[in-house]
PDB file of N, CA and C in Angstrom:
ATOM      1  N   UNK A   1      40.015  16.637  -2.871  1.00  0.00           N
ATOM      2  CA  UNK A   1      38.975  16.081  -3.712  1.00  0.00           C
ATOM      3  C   UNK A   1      37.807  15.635  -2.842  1.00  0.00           C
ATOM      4  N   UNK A   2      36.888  15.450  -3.624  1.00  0.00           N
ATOM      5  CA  UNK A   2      35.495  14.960  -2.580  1.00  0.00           C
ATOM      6  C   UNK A   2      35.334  13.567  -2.550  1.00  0.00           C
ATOM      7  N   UNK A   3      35.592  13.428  -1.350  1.00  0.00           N
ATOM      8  CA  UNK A   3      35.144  12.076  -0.574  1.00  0.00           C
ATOM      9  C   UNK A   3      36.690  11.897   0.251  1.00  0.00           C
ATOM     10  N   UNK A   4      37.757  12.876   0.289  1.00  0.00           N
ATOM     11  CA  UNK A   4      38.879  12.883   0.956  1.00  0.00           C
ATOM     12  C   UNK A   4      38.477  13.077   2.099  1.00  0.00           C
ATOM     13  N   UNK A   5      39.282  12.370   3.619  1.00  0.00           N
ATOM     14  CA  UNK A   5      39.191  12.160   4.722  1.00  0.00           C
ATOM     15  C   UNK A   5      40.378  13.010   4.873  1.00  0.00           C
ATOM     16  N   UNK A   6      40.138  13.635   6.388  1.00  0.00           N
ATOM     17  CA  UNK A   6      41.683  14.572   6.771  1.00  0.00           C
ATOM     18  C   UNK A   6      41.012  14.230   8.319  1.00  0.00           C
ATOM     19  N   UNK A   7      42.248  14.056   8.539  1.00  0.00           N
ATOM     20  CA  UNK A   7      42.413  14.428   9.960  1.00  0.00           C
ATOM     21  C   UNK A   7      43.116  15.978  10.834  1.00  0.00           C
ATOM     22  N   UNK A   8      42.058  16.548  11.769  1.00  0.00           N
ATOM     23  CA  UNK A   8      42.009  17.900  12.063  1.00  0.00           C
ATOM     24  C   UNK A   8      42.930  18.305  12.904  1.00  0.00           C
ATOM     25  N   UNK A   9      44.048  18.525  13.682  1.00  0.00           N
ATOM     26  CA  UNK A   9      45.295  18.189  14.732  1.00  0.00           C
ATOM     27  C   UNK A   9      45.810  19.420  15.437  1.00  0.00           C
ATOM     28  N   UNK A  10      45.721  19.349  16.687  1.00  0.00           N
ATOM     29  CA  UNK A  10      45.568  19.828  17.502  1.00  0.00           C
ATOM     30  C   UNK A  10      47.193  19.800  17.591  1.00  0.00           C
ATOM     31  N   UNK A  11      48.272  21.086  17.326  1.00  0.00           N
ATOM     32  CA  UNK A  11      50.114  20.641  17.234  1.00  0.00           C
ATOM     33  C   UNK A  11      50.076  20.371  18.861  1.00  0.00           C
ATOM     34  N   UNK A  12      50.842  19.862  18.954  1.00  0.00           N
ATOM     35  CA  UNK A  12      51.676  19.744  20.518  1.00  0.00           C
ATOM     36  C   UNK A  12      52.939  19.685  20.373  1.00  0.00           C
ATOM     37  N   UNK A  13      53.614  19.745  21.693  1.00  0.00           N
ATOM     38  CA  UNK A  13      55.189  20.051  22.064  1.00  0.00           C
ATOM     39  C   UNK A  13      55.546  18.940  21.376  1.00  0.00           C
ATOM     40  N   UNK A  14      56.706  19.448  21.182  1.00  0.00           N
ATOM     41  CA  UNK A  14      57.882  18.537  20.613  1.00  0.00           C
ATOM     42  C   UNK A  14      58.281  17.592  21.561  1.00  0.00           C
ATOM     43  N   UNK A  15      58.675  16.506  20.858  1.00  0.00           N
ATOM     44  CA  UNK A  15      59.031  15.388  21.671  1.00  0.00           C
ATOM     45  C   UNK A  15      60.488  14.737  21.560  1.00  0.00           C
ATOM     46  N   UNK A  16      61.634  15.443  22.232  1.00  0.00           N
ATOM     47  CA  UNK A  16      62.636  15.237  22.187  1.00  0.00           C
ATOM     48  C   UNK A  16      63.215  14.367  23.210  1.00  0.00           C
ATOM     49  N   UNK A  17      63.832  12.647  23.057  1.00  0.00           N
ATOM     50  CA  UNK A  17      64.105  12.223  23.621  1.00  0.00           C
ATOM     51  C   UNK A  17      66.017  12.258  23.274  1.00  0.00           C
ATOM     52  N   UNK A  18      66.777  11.643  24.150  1.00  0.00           N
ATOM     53  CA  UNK A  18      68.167  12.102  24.191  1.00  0.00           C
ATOM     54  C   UNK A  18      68.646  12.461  23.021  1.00  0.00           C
ATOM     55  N   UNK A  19      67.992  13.729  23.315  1.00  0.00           N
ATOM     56  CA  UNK A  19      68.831  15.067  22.224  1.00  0.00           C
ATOM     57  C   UNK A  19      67.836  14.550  20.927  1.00  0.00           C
ATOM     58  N   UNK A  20      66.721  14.005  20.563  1.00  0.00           N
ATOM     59  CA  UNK A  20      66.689  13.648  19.272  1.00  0.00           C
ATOM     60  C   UNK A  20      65.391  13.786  19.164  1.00  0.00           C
ATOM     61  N   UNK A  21      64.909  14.776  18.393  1.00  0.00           N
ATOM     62  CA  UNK A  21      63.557  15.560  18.206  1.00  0.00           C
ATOM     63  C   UNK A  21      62.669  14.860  17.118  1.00  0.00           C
ATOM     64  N   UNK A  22      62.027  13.805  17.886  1.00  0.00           N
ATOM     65  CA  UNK A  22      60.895  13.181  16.827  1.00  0.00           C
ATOM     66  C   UNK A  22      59.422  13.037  16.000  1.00  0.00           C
ATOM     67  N   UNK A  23      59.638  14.337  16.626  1.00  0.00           N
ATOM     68  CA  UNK A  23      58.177  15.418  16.028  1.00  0.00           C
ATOM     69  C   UNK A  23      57.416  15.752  17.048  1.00  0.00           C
ATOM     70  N   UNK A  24      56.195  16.314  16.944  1.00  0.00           N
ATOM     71  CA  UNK A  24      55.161  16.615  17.769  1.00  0.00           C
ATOM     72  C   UNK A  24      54.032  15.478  18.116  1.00  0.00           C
ATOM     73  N   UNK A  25      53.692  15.643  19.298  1.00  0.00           N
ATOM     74  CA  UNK A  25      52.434  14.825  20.021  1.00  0.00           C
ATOM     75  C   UNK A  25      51.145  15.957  19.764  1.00  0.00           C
ATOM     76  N   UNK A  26      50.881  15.302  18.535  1.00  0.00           N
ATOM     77  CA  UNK A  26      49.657  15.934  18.144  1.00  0.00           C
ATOM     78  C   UNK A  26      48.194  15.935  18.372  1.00  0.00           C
ATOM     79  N   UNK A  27      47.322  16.493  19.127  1.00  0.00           N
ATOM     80  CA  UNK A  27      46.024  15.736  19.476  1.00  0.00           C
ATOM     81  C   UNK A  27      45.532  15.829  18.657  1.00  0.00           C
ATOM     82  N   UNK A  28      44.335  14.707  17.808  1.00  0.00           N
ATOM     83  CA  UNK A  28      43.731  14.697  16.945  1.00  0.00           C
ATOM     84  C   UNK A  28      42.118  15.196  17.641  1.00  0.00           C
ATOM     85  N   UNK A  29      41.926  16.328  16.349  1.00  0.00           N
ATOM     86  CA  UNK A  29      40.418  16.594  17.079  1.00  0.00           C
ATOM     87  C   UNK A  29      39.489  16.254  16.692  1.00  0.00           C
ATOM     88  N   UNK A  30      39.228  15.488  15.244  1.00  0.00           N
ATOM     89  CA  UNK A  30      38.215  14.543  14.889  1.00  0.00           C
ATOM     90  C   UNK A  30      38.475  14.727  13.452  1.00  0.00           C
ATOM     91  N   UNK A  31      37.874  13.772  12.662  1.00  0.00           N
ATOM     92  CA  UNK A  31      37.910  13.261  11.418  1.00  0.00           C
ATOM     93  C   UNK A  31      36.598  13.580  10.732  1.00  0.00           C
ATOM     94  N   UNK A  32      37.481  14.344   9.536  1.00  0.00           N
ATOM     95  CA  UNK A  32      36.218  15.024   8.209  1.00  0.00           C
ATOM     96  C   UNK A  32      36.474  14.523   7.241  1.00  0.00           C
ATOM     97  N   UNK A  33      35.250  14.289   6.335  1.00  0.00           N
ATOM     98  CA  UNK A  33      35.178  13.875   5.222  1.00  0.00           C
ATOM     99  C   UNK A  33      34.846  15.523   4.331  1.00  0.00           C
ATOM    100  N   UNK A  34      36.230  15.415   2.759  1.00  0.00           N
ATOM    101  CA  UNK A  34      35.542  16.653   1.857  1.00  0.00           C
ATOM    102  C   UNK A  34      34.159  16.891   1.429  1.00  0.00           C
ATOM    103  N   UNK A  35      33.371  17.300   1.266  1.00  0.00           N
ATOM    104  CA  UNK A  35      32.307  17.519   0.807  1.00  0.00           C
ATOM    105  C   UNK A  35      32.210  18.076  -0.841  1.00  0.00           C
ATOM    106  N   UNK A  36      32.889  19.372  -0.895  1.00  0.00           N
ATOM    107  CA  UNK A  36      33.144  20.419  -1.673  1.00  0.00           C
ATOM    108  C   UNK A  36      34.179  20.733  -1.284  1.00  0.00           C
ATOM    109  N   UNK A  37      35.344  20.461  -2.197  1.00  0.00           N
ATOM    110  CA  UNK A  37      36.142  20.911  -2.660  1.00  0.00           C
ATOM    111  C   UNK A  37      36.532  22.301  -3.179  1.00  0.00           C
ATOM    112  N   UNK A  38      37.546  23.179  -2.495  1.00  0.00           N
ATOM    113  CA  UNK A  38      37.462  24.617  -3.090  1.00  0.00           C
ATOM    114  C   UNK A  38      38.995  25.125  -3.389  1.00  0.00           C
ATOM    115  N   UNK A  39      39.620  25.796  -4.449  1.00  0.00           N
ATOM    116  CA  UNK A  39      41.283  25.831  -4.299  1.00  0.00           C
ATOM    117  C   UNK A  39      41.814  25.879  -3.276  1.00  0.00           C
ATOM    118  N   UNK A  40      41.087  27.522  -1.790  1.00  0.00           N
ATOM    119  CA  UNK A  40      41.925  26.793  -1.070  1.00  0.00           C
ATOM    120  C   UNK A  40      41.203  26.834   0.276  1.00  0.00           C
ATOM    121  N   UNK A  41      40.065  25.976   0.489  1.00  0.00           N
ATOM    122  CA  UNK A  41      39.507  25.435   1.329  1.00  0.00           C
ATOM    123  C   UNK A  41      38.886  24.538   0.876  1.00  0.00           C
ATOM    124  N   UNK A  42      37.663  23.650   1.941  1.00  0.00           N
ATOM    125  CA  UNK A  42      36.792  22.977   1.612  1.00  0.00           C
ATOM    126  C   UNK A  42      36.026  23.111   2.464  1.00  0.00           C
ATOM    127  N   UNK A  43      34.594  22.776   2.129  1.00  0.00           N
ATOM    128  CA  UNK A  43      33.571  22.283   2.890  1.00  0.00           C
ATOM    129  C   UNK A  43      33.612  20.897   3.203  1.00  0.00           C
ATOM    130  N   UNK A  44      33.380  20.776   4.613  1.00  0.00           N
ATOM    131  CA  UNK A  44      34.030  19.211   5.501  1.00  0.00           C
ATOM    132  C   UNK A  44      32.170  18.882   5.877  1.00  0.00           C
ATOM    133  N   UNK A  45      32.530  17.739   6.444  1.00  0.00           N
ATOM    134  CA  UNK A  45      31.190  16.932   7.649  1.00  0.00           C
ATOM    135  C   UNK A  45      32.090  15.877   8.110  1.00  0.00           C
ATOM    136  N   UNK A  46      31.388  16.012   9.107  1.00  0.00           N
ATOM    137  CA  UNK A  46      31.687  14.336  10.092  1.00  0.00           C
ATOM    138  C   UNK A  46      30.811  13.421   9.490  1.00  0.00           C
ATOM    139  N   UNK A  47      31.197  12.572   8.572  1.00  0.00           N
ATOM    140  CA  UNK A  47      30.232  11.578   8.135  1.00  0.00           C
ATOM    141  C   UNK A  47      30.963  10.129   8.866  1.00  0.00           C
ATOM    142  N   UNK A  48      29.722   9.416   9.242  1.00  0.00           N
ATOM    143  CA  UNK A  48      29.745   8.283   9.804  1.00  0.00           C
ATOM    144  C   UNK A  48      29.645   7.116   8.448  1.00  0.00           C
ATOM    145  N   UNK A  49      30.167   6.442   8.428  1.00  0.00           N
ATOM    146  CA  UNK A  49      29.705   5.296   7.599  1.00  0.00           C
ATOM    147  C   UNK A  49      29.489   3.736   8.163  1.00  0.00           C
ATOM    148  N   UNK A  50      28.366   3.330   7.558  1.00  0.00           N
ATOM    149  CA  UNK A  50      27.712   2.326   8.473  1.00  0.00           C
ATOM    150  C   UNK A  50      27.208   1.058   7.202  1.00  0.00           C
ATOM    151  N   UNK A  51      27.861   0.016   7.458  1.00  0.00           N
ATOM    152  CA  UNK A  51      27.074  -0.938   6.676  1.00  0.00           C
ATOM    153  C   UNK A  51      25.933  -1.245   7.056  1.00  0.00           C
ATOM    154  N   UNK A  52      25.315  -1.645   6.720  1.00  0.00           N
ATOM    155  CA  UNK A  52      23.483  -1.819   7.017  1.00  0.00           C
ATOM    156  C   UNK A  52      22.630  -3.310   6.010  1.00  0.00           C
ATOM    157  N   UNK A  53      22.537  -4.227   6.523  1.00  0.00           N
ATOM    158  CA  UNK A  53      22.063  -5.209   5.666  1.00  0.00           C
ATOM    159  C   UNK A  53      20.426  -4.763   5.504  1.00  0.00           C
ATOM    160  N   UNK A  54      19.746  -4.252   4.971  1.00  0.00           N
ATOM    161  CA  UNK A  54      18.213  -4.339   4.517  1.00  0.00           C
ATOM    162  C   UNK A  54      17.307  -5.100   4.502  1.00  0.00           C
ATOM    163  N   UNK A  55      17.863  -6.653   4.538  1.00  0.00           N
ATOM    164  CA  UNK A  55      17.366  -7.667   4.449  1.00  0.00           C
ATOM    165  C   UNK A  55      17.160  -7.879   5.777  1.00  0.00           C
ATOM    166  N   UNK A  56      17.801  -7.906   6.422  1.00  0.00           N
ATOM    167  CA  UNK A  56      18.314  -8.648   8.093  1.00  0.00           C
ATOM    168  C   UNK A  56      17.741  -7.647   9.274  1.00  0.00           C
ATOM    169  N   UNK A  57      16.261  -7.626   9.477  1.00  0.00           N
ATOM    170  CA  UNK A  57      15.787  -6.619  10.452  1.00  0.00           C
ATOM    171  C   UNK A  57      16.450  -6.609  12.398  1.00  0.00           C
ATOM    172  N   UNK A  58      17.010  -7.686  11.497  1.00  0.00           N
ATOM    173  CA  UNK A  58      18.372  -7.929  13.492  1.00  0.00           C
ATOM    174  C   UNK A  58      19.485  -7.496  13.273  1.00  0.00           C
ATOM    175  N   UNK A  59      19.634  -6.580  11.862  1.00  0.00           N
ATOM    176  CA  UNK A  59      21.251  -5.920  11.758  1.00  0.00           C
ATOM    177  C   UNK A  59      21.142  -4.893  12.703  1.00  0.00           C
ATOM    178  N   UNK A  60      19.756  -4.162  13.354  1.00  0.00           N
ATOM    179  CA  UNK A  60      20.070  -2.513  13.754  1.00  0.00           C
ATOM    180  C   UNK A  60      20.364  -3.091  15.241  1.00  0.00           C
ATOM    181  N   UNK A  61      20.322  -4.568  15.787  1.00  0.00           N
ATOM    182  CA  UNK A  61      20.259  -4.750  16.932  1.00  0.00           C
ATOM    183  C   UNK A  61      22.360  -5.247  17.367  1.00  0.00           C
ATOM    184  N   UNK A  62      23.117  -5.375  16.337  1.00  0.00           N
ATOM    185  CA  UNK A  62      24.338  -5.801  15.709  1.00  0.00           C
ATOM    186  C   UNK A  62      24.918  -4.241  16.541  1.00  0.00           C
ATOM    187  N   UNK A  63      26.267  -4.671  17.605  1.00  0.00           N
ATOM    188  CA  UNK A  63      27.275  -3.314  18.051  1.00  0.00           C
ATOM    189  C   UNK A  63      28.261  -4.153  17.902  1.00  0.00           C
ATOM    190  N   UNK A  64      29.026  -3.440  17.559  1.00  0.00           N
ATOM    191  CA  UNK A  64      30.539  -3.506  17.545  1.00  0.00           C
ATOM    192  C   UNK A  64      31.172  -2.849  18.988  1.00  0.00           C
ATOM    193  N   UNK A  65      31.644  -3.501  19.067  1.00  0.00           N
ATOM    194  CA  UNK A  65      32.493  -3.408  21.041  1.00  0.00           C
ATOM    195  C   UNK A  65      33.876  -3.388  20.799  1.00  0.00           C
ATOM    196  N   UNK A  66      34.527  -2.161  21.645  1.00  0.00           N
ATOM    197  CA  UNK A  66      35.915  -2.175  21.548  1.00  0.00           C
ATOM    198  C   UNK A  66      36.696  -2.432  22.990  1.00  0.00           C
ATOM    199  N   UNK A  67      37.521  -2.961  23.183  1.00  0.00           N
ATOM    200  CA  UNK A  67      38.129  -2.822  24.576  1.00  0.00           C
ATOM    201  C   UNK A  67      39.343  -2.357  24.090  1.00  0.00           C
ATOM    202  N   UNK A  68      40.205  -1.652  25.069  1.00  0.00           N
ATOM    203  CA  UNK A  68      41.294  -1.180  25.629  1.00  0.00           C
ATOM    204  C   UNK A  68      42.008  -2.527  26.336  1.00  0.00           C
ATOM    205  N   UNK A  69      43.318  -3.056  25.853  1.00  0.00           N
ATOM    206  CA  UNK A  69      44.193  -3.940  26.883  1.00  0.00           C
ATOM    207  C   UNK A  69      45.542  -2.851  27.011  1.00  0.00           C
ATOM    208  N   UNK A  70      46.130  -3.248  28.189  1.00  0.00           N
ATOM    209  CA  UNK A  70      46.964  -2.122  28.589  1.00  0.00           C
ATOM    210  C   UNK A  70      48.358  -2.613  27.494  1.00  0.00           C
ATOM    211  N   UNK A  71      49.357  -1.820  27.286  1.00  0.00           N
ATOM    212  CA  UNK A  71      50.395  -2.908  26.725  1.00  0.00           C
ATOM    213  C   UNK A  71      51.719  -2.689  27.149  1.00  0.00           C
ATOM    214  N   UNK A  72      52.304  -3.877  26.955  1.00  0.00           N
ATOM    215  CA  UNK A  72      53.494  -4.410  28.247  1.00  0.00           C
ATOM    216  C   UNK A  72      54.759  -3.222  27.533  1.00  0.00           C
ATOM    217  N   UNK A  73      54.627  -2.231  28.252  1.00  0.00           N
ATOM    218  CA  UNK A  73      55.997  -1.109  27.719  1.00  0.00           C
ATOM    219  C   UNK A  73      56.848  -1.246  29.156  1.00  0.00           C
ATOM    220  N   UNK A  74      58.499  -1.389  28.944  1.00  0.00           N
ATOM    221  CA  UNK A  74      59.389  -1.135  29.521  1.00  0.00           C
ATOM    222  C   UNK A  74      58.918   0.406  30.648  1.00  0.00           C
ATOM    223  N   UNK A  75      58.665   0.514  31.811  1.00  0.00           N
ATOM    224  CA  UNK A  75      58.256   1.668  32.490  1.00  0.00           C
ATOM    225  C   UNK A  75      59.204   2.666  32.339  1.00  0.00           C
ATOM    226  N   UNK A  76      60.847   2.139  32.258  1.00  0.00           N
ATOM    227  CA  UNK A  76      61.652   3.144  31.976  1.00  0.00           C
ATOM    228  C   UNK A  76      61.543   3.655  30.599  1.00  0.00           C
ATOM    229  N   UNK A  77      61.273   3.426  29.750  1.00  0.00           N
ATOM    230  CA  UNK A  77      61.074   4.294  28.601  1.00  0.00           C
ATOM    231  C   UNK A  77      60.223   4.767  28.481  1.00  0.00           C
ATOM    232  N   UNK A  78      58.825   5.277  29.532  1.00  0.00           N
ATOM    233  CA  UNK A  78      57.690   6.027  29.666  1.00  0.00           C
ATOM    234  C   UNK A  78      58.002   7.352  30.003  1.00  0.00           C
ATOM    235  N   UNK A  79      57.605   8.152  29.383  1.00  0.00           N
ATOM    236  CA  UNK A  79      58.626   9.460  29.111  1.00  0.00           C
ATOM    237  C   UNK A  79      57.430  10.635  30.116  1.00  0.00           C
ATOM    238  N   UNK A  80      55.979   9.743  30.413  1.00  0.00           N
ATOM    239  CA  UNK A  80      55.042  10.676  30.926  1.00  0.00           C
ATOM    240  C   UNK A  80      54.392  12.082  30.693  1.00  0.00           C
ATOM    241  N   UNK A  81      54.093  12.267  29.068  1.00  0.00           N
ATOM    242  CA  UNK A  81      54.103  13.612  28.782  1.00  0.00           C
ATOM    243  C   UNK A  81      52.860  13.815  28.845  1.00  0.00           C
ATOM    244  N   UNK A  82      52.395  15.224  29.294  1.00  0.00           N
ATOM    245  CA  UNK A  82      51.048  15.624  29.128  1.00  0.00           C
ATOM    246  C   UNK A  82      50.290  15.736  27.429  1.00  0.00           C
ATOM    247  N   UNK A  83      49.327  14.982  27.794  1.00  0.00           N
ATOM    248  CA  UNK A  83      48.419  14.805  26.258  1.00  0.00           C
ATOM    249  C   UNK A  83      47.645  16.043  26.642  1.00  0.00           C
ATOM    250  N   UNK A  84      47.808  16.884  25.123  1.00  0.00           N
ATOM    251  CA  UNK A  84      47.104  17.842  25.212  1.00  0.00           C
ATOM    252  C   UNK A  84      45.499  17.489  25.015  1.00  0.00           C
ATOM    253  N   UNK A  85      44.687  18.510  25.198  1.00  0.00           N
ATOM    254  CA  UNK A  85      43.346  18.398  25.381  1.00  0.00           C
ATOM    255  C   UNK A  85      43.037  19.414  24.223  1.00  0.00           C
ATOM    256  N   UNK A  86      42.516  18.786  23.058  1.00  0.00           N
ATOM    257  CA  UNK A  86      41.757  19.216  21.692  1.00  0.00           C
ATOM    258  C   UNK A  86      41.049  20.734  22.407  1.00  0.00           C
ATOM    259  N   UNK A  87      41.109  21.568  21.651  1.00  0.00           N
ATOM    260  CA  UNK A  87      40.071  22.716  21.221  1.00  0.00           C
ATOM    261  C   UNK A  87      39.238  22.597  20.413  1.00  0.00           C
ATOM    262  N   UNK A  88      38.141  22.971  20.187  1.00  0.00           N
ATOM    263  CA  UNK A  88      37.359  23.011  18.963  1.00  0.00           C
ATOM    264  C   UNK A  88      37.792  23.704  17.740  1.00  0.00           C
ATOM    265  N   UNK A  89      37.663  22.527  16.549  1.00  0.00           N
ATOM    266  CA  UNK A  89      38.093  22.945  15.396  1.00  0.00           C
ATOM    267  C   UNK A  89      37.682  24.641  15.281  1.00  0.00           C
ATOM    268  N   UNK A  90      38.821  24.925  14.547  1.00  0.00           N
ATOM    269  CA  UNK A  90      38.754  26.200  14.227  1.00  0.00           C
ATOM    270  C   UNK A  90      39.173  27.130  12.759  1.00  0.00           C
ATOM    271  N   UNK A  91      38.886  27.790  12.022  1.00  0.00           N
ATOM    272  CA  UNK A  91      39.607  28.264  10.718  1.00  0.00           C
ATOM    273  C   UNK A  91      41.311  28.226  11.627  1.00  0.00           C
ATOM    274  N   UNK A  92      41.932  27.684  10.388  1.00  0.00           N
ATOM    275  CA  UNK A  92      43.440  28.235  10.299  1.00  0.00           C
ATOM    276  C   UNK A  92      44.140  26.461  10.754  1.00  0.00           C
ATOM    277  N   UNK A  93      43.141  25.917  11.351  1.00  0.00           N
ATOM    278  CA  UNK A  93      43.995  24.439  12.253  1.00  0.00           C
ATOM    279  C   UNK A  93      43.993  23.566  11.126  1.00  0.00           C
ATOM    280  N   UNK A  94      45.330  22.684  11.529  1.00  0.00           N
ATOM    281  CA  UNK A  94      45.683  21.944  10.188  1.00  0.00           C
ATOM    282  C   UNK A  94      45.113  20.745  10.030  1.00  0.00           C
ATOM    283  N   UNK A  95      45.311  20.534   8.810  1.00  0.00           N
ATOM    284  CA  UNK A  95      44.700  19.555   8.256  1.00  0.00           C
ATOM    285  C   UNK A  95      44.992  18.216   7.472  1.00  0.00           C
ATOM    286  N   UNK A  96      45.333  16.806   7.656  1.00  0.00           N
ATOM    287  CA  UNK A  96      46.153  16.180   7.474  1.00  0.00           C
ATOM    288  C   UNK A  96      45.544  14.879   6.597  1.00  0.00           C
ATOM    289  N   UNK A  97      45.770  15.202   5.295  1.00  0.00           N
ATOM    290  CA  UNK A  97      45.050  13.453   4.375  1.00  0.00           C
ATOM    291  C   UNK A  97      45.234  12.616   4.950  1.00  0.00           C
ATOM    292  N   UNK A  98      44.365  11.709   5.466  1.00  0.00           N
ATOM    293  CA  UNK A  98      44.754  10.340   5.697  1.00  0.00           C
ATOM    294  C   UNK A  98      43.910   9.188   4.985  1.00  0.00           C
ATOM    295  N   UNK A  99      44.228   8.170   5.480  1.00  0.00           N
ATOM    296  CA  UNK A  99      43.295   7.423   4.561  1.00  0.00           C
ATOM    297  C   UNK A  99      42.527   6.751   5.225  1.00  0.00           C
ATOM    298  N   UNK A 100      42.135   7.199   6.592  1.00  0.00           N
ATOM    299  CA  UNK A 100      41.357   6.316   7.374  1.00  0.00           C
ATOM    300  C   UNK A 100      39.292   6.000   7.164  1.00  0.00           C
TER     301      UNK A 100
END
């Protein structure tokens, strides 16, 4: 439907830890919004969405800042797998509703 978000995913290897296969390490290659809707495709965009006060000519001067903190994981259960590296979207790569 239009205004559905999917996320675009890049499959990766399976991730089997003792003996027990808990899916794939999937790289995500970026996030589309539907546009047009079609049975069995759609027309996508990368749309950004941005609140914006109109009133407040010091909102465009307003960033949002993210940091990275590392987090405290047991080293022995670091399994060290290579993160795959996204390709550019392409016909045929899957496509996953989310609700982000």
């Amino acid at each position: 439907a239009a205004g559905d978000v999917l996320r675009i995913i890049e499959k990766g290897e399976p991730v089997i830890i003792d003996g027990v296969n808990y899916g794939t390490l999937d790289m995500v290659k970026d996030i589309v919004e539907v546009v047009v809707p079609y049975d069995k495709f759609s027309i996508c965009r990368k749309i950004i969405h941005k609140a914006v006060n109109p009133l407040n000519p010091l909102d465009a001067l307003n960033k949002t800042l993210s940091q990275l903190r590392p987090l405290k994981v047991d080293p022995s259960g670091i399994t060290n797998r290579k993160i795959p590296t996204p390709t550019p979207i392409k016909k045929g790569d899957i496509a996953i509703l989310t609700k982000e």
